[in-house]
Protein backbone atom coordinates (compact mmCIF):
# COMPACT_ATOMS: atom_id res chain seq x y z
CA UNK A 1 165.78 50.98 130.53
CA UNK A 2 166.10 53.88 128.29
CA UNK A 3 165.36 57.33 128.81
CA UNK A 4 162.24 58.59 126.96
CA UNK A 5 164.76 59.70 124.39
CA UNK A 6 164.38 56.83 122.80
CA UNK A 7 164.79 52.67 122.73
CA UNK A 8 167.02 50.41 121.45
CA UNK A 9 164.95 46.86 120.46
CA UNK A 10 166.63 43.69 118.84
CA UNK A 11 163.99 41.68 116.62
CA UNK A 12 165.78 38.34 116.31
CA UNK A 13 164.18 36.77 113.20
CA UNK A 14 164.01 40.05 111.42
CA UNK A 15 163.63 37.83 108.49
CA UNK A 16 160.33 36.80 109.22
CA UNK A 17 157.10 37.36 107.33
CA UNK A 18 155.26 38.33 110.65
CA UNK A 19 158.05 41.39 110.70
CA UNK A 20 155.73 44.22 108.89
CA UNK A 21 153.31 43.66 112.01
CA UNK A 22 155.83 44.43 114.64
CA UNK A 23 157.11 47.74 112.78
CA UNK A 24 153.28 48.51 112.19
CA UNK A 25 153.02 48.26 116.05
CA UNK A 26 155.89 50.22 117.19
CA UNK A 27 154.89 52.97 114.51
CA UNK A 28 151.40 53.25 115.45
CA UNK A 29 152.62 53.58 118.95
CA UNK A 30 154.99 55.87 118.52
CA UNK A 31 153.99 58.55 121.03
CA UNK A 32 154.35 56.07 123.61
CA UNK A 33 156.86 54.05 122.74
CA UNK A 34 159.71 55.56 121.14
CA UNK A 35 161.48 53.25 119.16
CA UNK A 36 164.75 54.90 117.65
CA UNK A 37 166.43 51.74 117.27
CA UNK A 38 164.91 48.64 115.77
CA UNK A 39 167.58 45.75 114.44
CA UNK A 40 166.08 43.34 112.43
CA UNK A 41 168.74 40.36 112.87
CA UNK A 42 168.72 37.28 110.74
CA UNK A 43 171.32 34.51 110.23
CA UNK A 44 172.66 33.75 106.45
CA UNK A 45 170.27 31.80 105.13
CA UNK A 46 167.83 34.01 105.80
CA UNK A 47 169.82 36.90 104.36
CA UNK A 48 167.46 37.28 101.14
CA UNK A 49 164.53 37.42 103.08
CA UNK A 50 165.41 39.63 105.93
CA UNK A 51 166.42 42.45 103.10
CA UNK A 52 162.96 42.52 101.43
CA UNK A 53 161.41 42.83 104.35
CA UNK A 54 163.79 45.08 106.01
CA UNK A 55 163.15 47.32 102.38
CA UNK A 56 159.54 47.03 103.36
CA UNK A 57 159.91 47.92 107.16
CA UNK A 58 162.39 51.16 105.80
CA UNK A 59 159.26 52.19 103.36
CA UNK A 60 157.04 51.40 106.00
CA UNK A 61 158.59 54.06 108.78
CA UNK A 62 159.19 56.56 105.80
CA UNK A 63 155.69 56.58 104.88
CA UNK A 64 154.76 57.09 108.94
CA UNK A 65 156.85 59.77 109.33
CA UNK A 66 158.69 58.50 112.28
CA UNK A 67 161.77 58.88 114.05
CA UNK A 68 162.92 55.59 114.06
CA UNK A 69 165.61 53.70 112.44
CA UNK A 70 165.70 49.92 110.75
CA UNK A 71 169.26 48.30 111.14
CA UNK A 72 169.39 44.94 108.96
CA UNK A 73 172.38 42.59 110.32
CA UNK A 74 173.25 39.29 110.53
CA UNK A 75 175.44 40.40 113.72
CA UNK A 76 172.94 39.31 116.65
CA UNK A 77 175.49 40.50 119.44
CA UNK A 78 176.17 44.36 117.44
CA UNK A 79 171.94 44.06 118.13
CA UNK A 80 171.77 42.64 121.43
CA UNK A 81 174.13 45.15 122.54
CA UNK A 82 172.57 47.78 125.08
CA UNK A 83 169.15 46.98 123.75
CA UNK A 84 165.97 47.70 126.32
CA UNK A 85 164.16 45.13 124.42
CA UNK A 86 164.76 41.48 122.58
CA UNK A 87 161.84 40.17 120.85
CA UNK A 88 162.48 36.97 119.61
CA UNK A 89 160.52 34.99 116.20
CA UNK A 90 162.64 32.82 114.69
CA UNK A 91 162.39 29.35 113.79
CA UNK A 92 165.52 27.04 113.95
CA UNK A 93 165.66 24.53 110.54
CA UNK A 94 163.26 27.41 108.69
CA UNK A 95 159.76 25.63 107.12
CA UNK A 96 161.12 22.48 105.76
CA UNK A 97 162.10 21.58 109.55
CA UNK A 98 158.54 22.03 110.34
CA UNK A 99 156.96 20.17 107.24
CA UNK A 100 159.25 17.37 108.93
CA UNK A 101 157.97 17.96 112.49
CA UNK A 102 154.29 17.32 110.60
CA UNK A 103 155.12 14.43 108.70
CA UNK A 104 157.36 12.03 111.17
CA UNK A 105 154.36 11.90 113.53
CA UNK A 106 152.53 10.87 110.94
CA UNK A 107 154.18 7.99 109.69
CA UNK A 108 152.85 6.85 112.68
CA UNK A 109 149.27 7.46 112.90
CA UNK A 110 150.46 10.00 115.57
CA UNK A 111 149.61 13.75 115.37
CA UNK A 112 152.05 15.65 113.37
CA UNK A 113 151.56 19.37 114.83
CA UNK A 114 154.08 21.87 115.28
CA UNK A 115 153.75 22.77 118.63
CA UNK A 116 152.09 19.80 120.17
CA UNK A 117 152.93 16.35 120.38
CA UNK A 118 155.86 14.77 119.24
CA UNK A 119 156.15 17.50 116.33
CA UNK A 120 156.23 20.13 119.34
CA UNK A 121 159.05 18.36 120.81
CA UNK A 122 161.32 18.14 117.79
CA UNK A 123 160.81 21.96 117.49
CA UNK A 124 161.95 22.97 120.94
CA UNK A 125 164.65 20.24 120.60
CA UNK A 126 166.07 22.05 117.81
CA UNK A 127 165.27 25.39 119.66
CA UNK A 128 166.23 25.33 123.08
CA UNK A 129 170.05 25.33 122.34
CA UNK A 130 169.83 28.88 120.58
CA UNK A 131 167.62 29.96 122.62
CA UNK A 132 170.13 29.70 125.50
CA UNK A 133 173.09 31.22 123.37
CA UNK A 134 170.43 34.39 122.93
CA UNK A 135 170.28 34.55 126.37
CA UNK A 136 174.17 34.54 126.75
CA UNK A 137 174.26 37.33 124.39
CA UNK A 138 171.97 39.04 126.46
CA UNK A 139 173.37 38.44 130.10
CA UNK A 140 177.03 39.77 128.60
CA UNK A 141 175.77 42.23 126.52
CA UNK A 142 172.43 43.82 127.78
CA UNK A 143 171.17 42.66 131.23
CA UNK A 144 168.66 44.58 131.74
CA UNK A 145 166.58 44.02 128.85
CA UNK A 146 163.66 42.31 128.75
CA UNK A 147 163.10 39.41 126.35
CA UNK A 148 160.02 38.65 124.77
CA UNK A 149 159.34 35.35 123.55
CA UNK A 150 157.16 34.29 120.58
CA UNK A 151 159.34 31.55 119.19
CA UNK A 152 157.21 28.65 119.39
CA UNK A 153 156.77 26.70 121.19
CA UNK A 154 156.22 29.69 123.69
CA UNK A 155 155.79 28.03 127.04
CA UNK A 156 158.44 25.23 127.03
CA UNK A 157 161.28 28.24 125.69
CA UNK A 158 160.09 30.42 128.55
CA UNK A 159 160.46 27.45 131.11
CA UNK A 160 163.71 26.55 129.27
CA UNK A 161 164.97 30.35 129.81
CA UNK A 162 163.64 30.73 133.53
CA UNK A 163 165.39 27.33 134.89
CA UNK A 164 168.73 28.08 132.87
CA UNK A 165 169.34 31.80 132.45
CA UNK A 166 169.30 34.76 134.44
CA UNK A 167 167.50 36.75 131.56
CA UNK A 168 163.93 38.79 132.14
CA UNK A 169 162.21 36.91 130.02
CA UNK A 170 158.22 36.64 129.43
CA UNK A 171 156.25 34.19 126.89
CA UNK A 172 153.35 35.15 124.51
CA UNK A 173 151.10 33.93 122.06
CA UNK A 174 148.28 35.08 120.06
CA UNK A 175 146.17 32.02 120.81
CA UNK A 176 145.12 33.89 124.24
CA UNK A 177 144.75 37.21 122.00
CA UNK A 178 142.22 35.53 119.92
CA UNK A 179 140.56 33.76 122.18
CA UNK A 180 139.36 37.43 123.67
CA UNK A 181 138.77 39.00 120.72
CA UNK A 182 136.35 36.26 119.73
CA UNK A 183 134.76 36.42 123.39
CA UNK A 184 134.08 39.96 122.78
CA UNK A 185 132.84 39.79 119.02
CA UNK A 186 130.29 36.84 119.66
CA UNK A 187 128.96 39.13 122.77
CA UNK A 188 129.00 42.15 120.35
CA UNK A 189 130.83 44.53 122.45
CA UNK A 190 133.86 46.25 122.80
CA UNK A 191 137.24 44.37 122.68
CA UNK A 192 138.08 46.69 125.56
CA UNK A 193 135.63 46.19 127.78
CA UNK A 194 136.32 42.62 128.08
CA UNK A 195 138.73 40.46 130.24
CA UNK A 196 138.82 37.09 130.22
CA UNK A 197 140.15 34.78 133.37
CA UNK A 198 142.49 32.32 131.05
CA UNK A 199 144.35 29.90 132.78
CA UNK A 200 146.65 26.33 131.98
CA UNK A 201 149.85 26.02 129.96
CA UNK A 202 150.53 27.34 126.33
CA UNK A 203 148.34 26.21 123.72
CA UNK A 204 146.73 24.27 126.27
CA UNK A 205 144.80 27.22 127.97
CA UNK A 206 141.37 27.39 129.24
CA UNK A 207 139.14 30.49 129.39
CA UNK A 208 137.32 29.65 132.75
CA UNK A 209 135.62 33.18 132.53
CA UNK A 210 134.57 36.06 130.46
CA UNK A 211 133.93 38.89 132.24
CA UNK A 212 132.60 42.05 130.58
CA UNK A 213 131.97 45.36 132.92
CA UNK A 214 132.21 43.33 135.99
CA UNK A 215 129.58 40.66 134.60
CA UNK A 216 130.37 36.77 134.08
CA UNK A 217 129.45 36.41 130.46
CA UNK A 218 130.98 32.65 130.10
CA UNK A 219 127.60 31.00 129.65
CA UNK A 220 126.40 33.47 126.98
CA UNK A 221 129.65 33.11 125.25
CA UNK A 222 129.56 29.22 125.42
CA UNK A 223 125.74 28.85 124.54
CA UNK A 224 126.41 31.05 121.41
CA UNK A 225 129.85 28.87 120.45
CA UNK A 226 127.45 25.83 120.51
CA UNK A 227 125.06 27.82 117.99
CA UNK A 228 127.80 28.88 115.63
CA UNK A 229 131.00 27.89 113.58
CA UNK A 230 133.14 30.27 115.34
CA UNK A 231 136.55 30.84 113.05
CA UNK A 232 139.93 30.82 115.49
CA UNK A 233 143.74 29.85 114.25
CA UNK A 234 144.61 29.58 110.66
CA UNK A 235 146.83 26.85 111.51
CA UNK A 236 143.51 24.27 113.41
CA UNK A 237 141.11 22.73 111.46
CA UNK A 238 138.04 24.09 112.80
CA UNK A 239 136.33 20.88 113.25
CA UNK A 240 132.81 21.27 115.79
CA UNK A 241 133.65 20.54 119.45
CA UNK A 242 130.13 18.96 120.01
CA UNK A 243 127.44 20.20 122.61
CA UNK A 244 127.84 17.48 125.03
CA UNK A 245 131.79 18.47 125.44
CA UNK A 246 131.47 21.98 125.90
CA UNK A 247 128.05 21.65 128.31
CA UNK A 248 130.40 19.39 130.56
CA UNK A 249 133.42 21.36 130.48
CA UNK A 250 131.97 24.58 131.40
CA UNK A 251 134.48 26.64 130.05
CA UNK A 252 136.58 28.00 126.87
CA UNK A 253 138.75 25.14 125.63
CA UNK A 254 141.62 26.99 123.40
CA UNK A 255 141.75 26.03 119.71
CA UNK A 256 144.40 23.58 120.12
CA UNK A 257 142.37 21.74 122.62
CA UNK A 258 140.71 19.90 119.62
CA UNK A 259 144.39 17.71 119.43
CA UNK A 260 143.41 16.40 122.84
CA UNK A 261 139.79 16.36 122.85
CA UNK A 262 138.80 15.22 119.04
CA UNK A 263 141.95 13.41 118.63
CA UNK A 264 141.01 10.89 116.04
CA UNK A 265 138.96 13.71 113.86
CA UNK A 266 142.26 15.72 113.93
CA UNK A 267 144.47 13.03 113.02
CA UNK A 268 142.06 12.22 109.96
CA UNK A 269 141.97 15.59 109.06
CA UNK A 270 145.45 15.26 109.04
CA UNK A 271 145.89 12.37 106.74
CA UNK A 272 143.86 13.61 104.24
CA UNK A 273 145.59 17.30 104.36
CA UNK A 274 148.56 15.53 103.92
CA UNK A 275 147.47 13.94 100.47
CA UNK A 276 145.85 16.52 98.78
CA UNK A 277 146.65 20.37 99.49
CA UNK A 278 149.72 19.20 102.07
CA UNK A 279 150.39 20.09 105.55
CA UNK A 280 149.93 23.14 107.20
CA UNK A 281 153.54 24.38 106.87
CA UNK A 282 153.37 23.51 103.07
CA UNK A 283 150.66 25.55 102.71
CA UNK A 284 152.48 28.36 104.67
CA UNK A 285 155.45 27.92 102.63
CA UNK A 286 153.42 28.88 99.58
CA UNK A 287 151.72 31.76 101.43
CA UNK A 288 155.31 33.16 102.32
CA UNK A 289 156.17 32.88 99.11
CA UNK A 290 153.14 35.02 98.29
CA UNK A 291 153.42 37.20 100.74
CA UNK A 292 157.66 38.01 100.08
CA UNK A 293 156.37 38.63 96.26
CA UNK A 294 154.41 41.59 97.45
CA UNK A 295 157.16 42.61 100.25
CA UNK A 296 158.87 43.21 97.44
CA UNK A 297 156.94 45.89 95.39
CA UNK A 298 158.61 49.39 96.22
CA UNK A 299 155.21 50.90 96.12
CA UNK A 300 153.87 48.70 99.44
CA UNK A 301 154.60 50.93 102.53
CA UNK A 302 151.99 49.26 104.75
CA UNK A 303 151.55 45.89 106.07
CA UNK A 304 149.55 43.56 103.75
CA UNK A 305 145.95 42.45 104.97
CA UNK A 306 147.21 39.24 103.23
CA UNK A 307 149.69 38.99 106.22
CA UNK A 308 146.77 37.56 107.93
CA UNK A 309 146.42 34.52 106.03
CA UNK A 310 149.86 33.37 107.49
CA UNK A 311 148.21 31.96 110.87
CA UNK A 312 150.27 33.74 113.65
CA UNK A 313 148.23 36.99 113.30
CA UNK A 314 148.31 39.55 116.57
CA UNK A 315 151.53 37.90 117.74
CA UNK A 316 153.48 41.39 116.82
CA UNK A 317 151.13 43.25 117.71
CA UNK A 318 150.39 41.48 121.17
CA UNK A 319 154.13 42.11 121.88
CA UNK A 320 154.22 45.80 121.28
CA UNK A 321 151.47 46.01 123.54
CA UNK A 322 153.48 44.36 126.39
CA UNK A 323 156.30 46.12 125.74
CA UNK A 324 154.46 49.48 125.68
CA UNK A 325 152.94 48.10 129.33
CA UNK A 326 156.25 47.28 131.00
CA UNK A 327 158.11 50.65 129.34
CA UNK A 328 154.79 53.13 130.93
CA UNK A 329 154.12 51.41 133.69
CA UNK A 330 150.67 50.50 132.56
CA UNK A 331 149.08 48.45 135.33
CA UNK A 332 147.25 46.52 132.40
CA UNK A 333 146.02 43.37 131.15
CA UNK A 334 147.75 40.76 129.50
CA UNK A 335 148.02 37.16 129.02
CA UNK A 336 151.16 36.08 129.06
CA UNK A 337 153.69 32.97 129.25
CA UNK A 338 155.14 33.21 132.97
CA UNK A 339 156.72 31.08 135.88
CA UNK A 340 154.17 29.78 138.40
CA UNK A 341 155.92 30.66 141.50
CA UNK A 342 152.24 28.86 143.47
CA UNK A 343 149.30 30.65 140.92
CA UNK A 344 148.21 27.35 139.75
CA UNK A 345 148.54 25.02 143.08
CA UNK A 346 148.46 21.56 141.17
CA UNK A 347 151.45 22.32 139.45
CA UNK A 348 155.22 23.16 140.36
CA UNK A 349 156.26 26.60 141.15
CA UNK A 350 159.00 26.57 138.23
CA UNK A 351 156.48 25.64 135.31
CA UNK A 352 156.16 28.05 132.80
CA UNK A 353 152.27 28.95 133.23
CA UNK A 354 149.83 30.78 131.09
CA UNK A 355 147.59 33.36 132.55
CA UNK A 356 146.12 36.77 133.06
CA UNK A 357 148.39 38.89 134.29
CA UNK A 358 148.99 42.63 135.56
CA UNK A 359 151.56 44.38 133.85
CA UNK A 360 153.39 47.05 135.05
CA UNK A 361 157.66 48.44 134.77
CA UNK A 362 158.48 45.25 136.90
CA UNK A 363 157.17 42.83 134.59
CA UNK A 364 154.41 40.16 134.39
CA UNK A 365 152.45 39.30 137.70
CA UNK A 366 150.29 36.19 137.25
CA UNK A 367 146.54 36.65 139.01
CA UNK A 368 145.38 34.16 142.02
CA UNK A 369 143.91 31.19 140.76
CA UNK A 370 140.99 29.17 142.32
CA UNK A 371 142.01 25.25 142.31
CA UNK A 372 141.40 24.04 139.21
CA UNK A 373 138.63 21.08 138.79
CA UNK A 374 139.40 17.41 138.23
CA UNK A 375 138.37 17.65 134.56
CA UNK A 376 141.20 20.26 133.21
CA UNK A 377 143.46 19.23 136.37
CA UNK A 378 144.85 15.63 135.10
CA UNK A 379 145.15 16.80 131.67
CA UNK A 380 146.85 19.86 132.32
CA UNK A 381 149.72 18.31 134.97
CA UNK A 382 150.51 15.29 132.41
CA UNK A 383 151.39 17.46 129.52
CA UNK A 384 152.95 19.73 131.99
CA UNK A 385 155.31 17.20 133.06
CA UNK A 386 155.76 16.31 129.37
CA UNK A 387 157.02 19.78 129.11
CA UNK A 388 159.44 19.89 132.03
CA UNK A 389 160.99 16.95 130.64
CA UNK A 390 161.44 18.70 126.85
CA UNK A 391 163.01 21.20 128.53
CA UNK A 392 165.84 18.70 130.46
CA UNK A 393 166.38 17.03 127.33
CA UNK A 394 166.77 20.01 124.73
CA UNK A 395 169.48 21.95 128.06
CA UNK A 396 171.18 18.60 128.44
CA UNK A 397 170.99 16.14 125.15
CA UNK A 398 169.16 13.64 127.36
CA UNK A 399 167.50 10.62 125.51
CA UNK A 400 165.96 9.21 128.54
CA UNK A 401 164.29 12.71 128.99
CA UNK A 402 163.34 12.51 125.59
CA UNK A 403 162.24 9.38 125.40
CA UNK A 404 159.97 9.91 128.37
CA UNK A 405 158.67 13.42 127.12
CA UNK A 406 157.17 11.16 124.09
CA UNK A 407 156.00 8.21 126.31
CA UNK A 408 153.41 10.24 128.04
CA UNK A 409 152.27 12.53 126.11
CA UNK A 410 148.63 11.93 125.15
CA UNK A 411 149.24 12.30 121.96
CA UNK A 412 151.82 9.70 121.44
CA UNK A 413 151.23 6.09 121.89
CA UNK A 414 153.34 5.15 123.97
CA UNK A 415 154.72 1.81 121.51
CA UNK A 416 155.74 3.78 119.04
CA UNK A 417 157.86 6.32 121.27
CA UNK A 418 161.09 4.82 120.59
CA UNK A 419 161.11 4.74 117.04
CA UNK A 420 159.39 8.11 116.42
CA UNK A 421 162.26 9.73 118.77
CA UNK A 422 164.96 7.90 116.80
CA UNK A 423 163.53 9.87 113.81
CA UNK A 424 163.24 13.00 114.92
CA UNK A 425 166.83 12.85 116.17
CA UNK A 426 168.22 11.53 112.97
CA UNK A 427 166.47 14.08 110.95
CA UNK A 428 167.18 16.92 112.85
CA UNK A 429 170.77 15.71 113.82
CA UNK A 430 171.76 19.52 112.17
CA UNK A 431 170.43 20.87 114.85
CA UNK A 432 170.75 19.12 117.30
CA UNK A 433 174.18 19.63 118.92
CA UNK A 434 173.46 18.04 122.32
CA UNK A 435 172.37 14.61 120.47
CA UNK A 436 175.45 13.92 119.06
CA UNK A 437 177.47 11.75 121.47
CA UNK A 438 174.10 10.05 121.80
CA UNK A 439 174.32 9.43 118.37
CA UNK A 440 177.42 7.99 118.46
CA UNK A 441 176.94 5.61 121.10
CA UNK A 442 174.21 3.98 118.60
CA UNK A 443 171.37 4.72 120.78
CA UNK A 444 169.60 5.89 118.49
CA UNK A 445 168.42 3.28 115.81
């Protein structure tokens, strides 16, 4: 770690629209965090992109008045190099991959979501063999930094990085972020003064408790969710859970709960999205568009409140705050993408978990856990063992793996595994490396 002279962090993604939140967090956290060094690191076809932002993010720490400098570079081990800090954003096959991850499922009649389902295994397919080059990088060239995950999805690339590297690594989303902020708004009180107990795997988290001053506020906080149409992601429809499903549950179901619990209104949803104003990463393709437009204007030196229509809001800003936490030796709050090593009992100590945790210079430390109850318990260790088995086939190109990932997911009838598989594989075959003698052997169909 680096002296309080200053740090040394590696963005990888620079290019990404989400960027002008992550320099607005180190800047407005500047006395605490002093960032000296930020690379911005992109690959070539990305180039155009990461130097209007990078323009922007160079305004942006001119108008702050900070002592920090932006490096733009498609060199990712000149930015790995002796960094304290990796964040990492990027998304492998840019937005046309994930149009694809949408629509393959749903030649189907089979979800088509980019993080869940079949769609969320084609993405860490394509993702888990950079990820583990990036974590090469970093065990040559800087191993003691800490890597930060947000590429989705978040909890199957930290499980990926905990079983195969030797990197510090910890997983976050904004899902989690949002979920509290929302606690705290419908209670009208003070974000800070609230801590939720969240618990279950990423995008599949529960918030068992809300707990403001010392006071379990989950009833009030559920009773008022019933009353209201409470706003979350950009990127779920916000279709009504129904009274009867949150009464029984008892508890915060996360946004993307609705996949697995409203299944059939999702998938129709879906359908007609599909048909009319497109899927949700066609629609985020035209906000990007939108959004580099104004990233271009030499007189913007701020990040755009527009910037929130992109879906993935409070990701940046939820990992300055963890880095800030492991840098000062907070002791604070976070909830965070971490190994299980026994916090959840039901499932295996090597599972990449999502919890409340206590953050301090030594990293992420998951809080005990009370056994969970039948009714989250069977859902939560099936698509857990889904995710275990992404992970062994993006390390090791296994079909089988695969094959089986798809088979039980709930989201995936189990008929249609096969051929769904077959196209993911052949339309991804770009990047997917460790497919390729499968290919050839005329597995796939």
């Amino acid at each position: 770690m680096a002296t309080k002279r200053g740090l040394k962090i590696a963005t990888i993604g620079g290019g990404s629209s989400y960027t002008p939140e992550i320099v607005e967090g180190f800047i407005k956290r500047y006395d605490e965090l002093p960032v000296k060094d930020l690379y911005l690191v992109d690959i070539e076809e990305g180039k155009w992109k990461l130097d209007i932002v990078g323009a922007l993010a160079q305004r942006m720490v001119e108008e702050a008045g900070v002592d920090m400098k932006i490096h733009l570079t498609l060199d990712r081990r000149e930015a790995i190099k002796d960094a304290d800090f990796v964040t990492t954003q990027f998304r492998v096959g840019l937005l046309d991959a994930r149009i694809r991850d949408e629509k393959i499922p749903l030649r189907y009649n089979c979800i088509g979501q980019e993080t869940t389902g079949a769609g969320g295994l084609a993405k860490a397919l394509r993702t888990i063999p950079v990820i583990l080059d990036i974590c090469k990088d970093i065990e040559e060239l800087a191993p003691d930094a800490w890597l930060i995950n947000f590429t989705n999805p978040s909890g199957i690339i930290t499980e990926t990085i905990n079983k195969h590297t030797n990197v510090k690594s910890i997983g976050l989303c904004n899902v989690p972020v949002l979920m509290h902020m929302i606690s705290a708004d419908i209670l009208g009180v003070d974000r800070n003064d609230v801590r939720m107990d969240l618990v279950g795997l990423n995008h599949l988290v529960w918030g068992r408790d809300v707990i403001y001053k010392g006071e379990s506020k989950i009833d009030e906080v559920i009773e008022r969710t019933l009353s209201g149409n409470i706003e979350t992601v950009k990127n779920v429809a916000n279709i009504p859970w129904g009274d009867d499903l949150l009464k029984s549950l008892g508890m915060l179901p996360c946004p993307y709960h609705r996949y697995y619990y409203l299944t059939d209104n999702m998938l129709q949803e879906e359908i007609e999205a599909a048909k009319t104003k497109g899927t949700r990463g066609e629609v985020v393709k035209k906000v990007e568009a939108e959004l580099f437009e104004l990233y271009k204007d030499p007189n913007l030196k701020v990040k755009p409140k527009q910037l929130e229509q992109r879906g993935g809001q409070y990701y940046s800003d939820a990992a300055c705050n963890l880095i800030s936490s492991i840098y000062n030796d907070k002791g604070d709050i976070h909830y965070l993408n971490v190994k299980n090593n026994g916090t959840v009992d039901c499932l295996p100590d090597d599972s990449a978990i999502e919890r409340t945790c206590y953050v301090d210079k030594e990293g992420a430390h998951p809080l005990n856990v009370k056994p969970l109850p039948s009714k989250v318990k069977g859902l939560l260790q099936v698509v857990n063992e889904y995710e275990s088995l992404a992970v062994e086939a993006g390390v090791y190109g296994d079909y089988d793996a695969a094959l089986q990932a798809l088979v039980i997911h709930p989201l995936v009838e189990s008929s249609i595994a096969k051929p769904l598989l077959d196209d993911i594989i052949k339309e991804n075959l770009d990047y997917l490396p460790q497919f390729k003698a499968v290919v050839e052997s005329g597995r796939v169909k």
